[in-house]
Structure formats: structure tokens, C-alpha cells
C-alpha atoms as a PDB file:
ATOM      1  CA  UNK A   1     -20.876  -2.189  -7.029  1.00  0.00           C
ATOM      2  CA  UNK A   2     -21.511  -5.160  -8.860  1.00  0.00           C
ATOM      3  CA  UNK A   3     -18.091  -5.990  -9.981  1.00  0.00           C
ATOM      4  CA  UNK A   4     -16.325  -7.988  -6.983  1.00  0.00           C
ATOM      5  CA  UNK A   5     -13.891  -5.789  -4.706  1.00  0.00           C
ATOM      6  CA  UNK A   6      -9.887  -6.525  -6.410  1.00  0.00           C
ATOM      7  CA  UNK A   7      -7.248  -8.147  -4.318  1.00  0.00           C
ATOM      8  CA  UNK A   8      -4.430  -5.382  -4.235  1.00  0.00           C
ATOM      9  CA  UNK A   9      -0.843  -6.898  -4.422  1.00  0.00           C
ATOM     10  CA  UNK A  10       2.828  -5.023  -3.510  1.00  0.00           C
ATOM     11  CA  UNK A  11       6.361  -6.104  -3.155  1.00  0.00           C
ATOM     12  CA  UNK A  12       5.896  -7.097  -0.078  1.00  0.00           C
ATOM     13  CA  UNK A  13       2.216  -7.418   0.689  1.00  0.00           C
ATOM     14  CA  UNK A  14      -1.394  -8.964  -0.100  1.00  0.00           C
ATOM     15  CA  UNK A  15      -4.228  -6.170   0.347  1.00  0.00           C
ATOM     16  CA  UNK A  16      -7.542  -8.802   0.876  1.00  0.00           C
ATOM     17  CA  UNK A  17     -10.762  -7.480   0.181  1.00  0.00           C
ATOM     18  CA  UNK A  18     -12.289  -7.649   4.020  1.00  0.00           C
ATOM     19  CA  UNK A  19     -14.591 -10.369   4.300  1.00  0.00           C
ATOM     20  CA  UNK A  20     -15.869 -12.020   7.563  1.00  0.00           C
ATOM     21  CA  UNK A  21     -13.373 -15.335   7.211  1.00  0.00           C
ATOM     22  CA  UNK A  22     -11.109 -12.763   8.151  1.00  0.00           C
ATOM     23  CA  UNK A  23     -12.943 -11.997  11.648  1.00  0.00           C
ATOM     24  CA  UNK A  24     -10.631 -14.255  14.032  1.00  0.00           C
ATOM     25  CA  UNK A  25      -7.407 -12.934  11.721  1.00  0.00           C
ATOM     26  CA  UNK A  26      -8.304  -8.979  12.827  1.00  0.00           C
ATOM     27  CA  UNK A  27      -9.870 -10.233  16.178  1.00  0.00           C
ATOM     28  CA  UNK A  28      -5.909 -11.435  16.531  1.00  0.00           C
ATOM     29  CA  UNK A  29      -4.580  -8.464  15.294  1.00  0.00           C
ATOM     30  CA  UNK A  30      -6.919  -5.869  17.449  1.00  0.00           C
ATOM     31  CA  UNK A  31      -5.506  -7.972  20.736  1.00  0.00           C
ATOM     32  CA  UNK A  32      -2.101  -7.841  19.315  1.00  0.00           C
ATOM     33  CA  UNK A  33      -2.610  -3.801  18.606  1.00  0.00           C
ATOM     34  CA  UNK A  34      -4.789  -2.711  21.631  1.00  0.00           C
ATOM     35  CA  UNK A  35      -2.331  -0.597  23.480  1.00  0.00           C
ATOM     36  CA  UNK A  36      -0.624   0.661  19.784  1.00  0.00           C
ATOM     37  CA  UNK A  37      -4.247   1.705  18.394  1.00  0.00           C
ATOM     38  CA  UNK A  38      -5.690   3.169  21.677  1.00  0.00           C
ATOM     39  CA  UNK A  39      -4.540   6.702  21.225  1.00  0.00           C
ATOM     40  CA  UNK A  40      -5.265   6.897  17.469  1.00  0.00           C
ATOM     41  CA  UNK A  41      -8.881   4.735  17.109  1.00  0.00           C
ATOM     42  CA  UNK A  42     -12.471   5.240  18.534  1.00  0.00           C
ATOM     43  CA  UNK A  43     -12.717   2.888  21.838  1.00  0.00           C
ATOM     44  CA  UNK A  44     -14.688  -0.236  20.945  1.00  0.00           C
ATOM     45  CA  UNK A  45     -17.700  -1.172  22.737  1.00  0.00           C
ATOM     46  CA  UNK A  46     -18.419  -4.269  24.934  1.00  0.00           C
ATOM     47  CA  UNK A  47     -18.194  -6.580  21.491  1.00  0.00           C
ATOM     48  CA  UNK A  48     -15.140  -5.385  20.295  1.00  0.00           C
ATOM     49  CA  UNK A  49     -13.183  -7.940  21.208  1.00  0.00           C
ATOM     50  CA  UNK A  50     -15.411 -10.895  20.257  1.00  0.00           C
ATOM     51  CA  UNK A  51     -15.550 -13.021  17.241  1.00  0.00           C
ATOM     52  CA  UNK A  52     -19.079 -11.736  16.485  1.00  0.00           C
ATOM     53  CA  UNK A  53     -18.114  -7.951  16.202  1.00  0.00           C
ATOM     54  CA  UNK A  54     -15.374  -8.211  13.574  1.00  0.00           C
ATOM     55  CA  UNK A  55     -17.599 -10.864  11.262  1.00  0.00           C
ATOM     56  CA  UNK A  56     -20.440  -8.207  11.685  1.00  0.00           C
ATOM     57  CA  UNK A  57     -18.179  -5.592  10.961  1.00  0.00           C
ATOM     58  CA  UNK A  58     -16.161  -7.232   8.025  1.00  0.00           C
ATOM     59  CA  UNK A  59     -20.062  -8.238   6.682  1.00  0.00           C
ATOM     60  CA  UNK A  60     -20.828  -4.366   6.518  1.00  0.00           C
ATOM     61  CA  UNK A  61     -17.532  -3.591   4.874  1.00  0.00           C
ATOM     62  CA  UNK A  62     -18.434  -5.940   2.375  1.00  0.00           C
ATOM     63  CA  UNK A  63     -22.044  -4.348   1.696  1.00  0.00           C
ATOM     64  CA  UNK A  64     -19.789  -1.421   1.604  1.00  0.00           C
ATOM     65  CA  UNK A  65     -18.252  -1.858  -1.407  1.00  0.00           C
ATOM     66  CA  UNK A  66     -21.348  -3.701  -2.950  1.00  0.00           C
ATOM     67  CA  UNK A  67     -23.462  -0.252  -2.826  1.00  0.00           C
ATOM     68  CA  UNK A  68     -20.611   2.070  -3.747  1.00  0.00           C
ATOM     69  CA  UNK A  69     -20.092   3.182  -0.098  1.00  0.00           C
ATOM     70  CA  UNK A  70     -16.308   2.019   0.654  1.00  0.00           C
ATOM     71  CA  UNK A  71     -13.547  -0.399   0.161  1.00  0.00           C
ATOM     72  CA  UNK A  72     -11.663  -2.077   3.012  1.00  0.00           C
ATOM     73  CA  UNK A  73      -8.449  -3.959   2.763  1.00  0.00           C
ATOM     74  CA  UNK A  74      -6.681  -6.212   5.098  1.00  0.00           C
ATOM     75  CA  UNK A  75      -2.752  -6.487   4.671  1.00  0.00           C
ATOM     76  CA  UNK A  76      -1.419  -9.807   4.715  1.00  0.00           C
ATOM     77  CA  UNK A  77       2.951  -9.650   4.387  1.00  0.00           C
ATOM     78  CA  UNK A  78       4.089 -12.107   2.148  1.00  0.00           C
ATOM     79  CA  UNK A  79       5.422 -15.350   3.895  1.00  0.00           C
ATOM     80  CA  UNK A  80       2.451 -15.201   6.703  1.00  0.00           C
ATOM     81  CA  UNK A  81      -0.967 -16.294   5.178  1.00  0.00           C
ATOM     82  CA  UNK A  82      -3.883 -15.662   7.282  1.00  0.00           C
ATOM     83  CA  UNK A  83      -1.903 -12.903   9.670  1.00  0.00           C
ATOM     84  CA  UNK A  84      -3.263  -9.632   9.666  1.00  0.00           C
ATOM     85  CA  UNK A  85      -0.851  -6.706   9.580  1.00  0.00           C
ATOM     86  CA  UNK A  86      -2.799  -3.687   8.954  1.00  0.00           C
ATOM     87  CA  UNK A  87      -5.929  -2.299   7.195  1.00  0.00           C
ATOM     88  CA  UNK A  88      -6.749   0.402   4.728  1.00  0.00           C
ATOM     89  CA  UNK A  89     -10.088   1.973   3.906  1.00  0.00           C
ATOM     90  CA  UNK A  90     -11.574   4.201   1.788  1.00  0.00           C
ATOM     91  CA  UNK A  91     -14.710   5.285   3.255  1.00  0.00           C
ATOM     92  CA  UNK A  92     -17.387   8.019   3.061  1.00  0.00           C
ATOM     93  CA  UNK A  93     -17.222   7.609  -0.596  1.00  0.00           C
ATOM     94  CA  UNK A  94     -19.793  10.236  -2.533  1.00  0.00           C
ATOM     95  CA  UNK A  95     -20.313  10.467  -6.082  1.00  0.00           C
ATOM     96  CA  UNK A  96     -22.088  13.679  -7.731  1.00  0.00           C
ATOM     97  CA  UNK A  97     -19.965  16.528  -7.991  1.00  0.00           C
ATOM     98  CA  UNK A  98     -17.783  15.886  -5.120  1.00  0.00           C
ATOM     99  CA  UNK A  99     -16.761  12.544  -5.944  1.00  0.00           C
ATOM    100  CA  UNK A 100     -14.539  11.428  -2.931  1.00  0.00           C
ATOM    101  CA  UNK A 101     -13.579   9.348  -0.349  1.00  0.00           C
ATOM    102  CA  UNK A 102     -11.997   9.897   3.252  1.00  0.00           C
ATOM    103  CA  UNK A 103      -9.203   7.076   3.611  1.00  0.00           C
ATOM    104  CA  UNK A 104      -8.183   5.186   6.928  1.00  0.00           C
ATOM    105  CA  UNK A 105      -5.579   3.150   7.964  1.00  0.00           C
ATOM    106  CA  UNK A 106      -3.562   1.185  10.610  1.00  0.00           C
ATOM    107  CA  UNK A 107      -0.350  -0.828  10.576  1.00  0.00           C
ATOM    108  CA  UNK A 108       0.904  -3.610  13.297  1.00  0.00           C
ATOM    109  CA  UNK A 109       3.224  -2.084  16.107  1.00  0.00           C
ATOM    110  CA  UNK A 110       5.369  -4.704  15.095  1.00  0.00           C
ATOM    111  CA  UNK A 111       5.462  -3.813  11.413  1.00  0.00           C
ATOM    112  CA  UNK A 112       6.500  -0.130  11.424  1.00  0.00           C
ATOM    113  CA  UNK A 113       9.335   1.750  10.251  1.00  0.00           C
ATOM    114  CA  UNK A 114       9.714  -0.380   6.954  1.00  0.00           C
ATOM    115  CA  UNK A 115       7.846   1.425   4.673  1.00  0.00           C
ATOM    116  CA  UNK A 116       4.677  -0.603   4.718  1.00  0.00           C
ATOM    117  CA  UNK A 117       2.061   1.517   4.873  1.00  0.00           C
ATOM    118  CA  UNK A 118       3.452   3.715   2.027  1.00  0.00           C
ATOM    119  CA  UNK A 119       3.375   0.516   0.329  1.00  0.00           C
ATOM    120  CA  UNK A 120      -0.196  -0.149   0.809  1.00  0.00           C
ATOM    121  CA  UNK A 121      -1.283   3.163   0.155  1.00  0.00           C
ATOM    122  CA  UNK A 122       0.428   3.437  -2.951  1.00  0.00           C
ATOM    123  CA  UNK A 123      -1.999   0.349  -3.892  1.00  0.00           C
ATOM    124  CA  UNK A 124      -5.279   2.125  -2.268  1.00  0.00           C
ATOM    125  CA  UNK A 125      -4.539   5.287  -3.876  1.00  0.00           C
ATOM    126  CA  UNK A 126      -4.191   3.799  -7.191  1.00  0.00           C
ATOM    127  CA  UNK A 127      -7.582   1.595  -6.637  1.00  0.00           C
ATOM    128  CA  UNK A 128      -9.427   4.885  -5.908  1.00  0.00           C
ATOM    129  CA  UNK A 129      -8.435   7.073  -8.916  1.00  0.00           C
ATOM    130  CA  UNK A 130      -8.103   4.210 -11.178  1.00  0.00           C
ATOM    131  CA  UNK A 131     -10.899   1.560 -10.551  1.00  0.00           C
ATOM    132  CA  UNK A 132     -12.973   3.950  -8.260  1.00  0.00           C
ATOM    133  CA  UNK A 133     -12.500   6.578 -10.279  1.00  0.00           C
ATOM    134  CA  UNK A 134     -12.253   8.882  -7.726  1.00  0.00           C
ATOM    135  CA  UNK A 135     -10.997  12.648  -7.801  1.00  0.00           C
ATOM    136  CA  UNK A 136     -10.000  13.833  -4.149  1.00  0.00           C
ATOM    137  CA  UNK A 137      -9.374  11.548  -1.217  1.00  0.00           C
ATOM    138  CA  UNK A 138      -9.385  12.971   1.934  1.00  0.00           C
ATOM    139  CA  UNK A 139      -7.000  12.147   5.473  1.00  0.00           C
ATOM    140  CA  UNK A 140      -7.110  13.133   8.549  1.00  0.00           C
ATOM    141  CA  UNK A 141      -4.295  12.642  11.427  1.00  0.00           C
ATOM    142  CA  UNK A 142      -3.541  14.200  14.976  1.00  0.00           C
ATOM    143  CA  UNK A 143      -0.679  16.473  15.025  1.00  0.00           C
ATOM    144  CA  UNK A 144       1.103  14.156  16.787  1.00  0.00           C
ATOM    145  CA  UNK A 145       1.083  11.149  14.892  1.00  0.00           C
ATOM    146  CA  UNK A 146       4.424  12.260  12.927  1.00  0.00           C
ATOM    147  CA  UNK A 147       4.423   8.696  11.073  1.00  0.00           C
ATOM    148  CA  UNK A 148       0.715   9.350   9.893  1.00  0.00           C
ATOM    149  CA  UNK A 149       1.625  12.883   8.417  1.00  0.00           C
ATOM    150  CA  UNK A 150       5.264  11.358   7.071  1.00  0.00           C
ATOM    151  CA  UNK A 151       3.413   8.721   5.035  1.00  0.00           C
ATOM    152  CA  UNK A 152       0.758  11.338   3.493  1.00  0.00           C
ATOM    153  CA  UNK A 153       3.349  14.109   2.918  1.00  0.00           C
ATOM    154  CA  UNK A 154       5.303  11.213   1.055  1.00  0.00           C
ATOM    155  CA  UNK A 155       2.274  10.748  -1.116  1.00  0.00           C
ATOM    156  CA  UNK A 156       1.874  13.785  -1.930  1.00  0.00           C
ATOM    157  CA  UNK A 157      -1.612  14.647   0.299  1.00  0.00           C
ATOM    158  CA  UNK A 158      -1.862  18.768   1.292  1.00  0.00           C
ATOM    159  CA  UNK A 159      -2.513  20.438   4.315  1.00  0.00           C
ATOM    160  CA  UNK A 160      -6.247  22.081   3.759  1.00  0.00           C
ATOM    161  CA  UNK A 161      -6.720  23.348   7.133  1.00  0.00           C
ATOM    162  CA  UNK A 162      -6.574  21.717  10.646  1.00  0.00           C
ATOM    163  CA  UNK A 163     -10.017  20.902  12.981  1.00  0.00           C
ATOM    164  CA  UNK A 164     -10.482  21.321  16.861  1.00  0.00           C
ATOM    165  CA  UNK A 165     -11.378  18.654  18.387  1.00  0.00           C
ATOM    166  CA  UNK A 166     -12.502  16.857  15.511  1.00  0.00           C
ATOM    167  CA  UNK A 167     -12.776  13.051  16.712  1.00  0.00           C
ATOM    168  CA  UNK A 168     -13.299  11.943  20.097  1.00  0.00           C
ATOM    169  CA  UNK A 169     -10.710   8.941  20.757  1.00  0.00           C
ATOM    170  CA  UNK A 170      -9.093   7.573  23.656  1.00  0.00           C
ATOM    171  CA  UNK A 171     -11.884   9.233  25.907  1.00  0.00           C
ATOM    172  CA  UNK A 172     -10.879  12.944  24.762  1.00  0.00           C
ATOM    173  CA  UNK A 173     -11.672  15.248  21.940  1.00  0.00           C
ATOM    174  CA  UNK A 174      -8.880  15.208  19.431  1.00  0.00           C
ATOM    175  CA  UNK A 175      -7.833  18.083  17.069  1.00  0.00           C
ATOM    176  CA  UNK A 176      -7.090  16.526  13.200  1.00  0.00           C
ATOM    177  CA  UNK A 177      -4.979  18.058  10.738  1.00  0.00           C
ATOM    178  CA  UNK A 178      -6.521  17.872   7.731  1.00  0.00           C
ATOM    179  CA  UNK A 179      -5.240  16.631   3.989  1.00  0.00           C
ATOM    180  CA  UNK A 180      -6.252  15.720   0.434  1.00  0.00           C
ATOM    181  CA  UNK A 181      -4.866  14.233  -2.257  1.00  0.00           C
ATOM    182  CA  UNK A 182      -6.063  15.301  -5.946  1.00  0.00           C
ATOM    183  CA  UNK A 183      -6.612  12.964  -8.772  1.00  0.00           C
ATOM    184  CA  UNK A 184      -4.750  14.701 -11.551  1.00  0.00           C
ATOM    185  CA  UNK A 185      -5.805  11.966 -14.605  1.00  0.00           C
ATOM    186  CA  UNK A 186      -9.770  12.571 -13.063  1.00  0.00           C
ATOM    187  CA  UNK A 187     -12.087  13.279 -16.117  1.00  0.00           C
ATOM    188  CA  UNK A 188     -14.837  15.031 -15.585  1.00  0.00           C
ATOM    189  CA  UNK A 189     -16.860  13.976 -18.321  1.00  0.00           C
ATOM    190  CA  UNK A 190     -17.176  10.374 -17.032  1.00  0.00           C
ATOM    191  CA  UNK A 191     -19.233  11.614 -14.161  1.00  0.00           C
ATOM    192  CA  UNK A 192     -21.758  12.478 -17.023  1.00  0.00           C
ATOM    193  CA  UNK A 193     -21.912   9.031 -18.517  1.00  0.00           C
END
């Protein structure tokens, strides 16, 4: 893309386009998260918890969005610059005729139960069929993350079907429940242009 990534705002929150000044910031948050995100993300490898992995990974996020690929957002709460208190993606994105995107997320132990995420997402979503232009964005959860399907059933994402053993995470293969969410305002035409 060559227009620069937007800065998402909410009531309560900053989304930041990722960008590797924010490497110590998620390094901070990953330590503060590790036993929280363990049963829901892919184990890191050796690097993960180094300075170096999250500016290399926050450098790709950016090159993301430059060639079209993805958007990444870090979630700053008002009142605590430079803290990081959950990320959003859209990733995966394809244009053609299937224009879409799979979207991922996470949210601070500490910051759950207020409504956060919904907030966030709300934001994303709107970035994807708006600016994006997007017409289906796809999420996945495990059956047992009630919050995860709670947030997307608030949203208004469907149940398409459900996959066995669909990610491996937290060193065992993990069935997904699988969702979408439909851009109803999507016009067709534009893909022609």
C-alpha cells in the first residue's frame, strides 16, 4: 500500500500501526502475557523473548501493510503511553475474487472483562470494510475460548463450520471453530476498477 497504515482511535483506546519502536513495548507485554497466551498462541522459538525478534517481527508487519498483505495494530489504553495492552491483525489478506482477510487478536490478562477487545475490533472491522475495502473477514477460535467466541458472536461473525485439529499450539493439535463476518456495504464493481 502506498498510503501510510491509519492510527485507529476508541473511547478508551489508541490502535498504533505496529512499527519496530514498539519492540521493547510488546517484548514487555509477551513477558507480562506468557502464561495468559500459552494455550491460545503458537510457542515462540529461542528469539521470542529478545528485543531482536519483536523489531524483526514488527519490521515484517510493517512490509505487511506496505504490499497489501496485512495490518497490525498495537492497543495502547488511554492514560498509559508506550504500554502495550493487546494487538489486532488482519492477516492473509487476498484480493481477486475472494477479497479477504483472516483477523487475530490478543488482549492483556490484566485488561479483560471490560469490553476492550470489542472495542478494538469494532475499529479493525471498520478499517477492513471501509479503508481495506474488504468483503469477508475470517476468525478462528478453540471451542473453549468462550471470551473469543463472545466477542465475535457480539460482532456479528457466523459459525461456517468447525476444523480438527486445525493449529498446533501449546505443543498439541487444536480443533478451531470457524467464523466470518460479511461486508454488507462491499461493492463489487470496485474490484473492477
Amino acid at each position: 500500500m502506498t498510503v501510510p497504515q491509519p492510527t485507529l482511535s476508541t473511547a478508551r483506546l489508541l490502535l498504533i500501526p505496529a512499527d519496530p519502536s514498539w519492540a521493547l513495548a510488546l517484548l514487555d507485554y509477551q513477558h507480562r502475557n506468557r502464561e495468559h497466551l500459552a494455550r491460545w498462541e503458537p510457542r515462540g522459538g529461542d528469539m521470542f523473548y529478545s528485543e531482536l525478534y519483536w523489531t524483526m517481527r514488527l519490521r515484517q508487519r510493517c512490509r505487511d501493510w506496505q504490499d497489501g498483505r496485512g495490518a497490525a495494530f498495537l492497543l495502547v489504553r488511554e492514560g498509559t503511553p508506550g504500554r502495550v495492552a493487546g494487538t489486532v491483525t488482519l492477516s492473509n489478506i487476498v484480493r481477486g475474487s475472494f477479497q479477504a482477510c483472516h483477523l487475530g487478536y490478543n488482549l492483556d490478562q490484566a485488561e479483560q472483562g471490560r469490553g476492550l477487545m470489542h472495542e478494538a475490533l469494532r475499529a479493525v472491522i471498520a478499517c477492513a470494510f471501509e479503508t481495506l475495502q474488504l468483503h469477508r473477514i475470517q476468525a478462528n477460535y478453540q471451542p473453549e475460548n468462550v471470551r473469543s467466541a463472545a466477542v465475535l458472536r457480539r460482532l456479528g461473525f457466523v459459525v461456517e463450520g468447525h476444523a480438527k485439529d486445525y493449529l498446533f499450539l501449546d505443543g498439541a493439535w487444536r480443533d478451531h471453530v470457524l467464523t466470518a463476518l460479511t461486508n454488507p456495504d462491499f461493492d463489487p464493481a470496485r474490484m473492477l476498477a
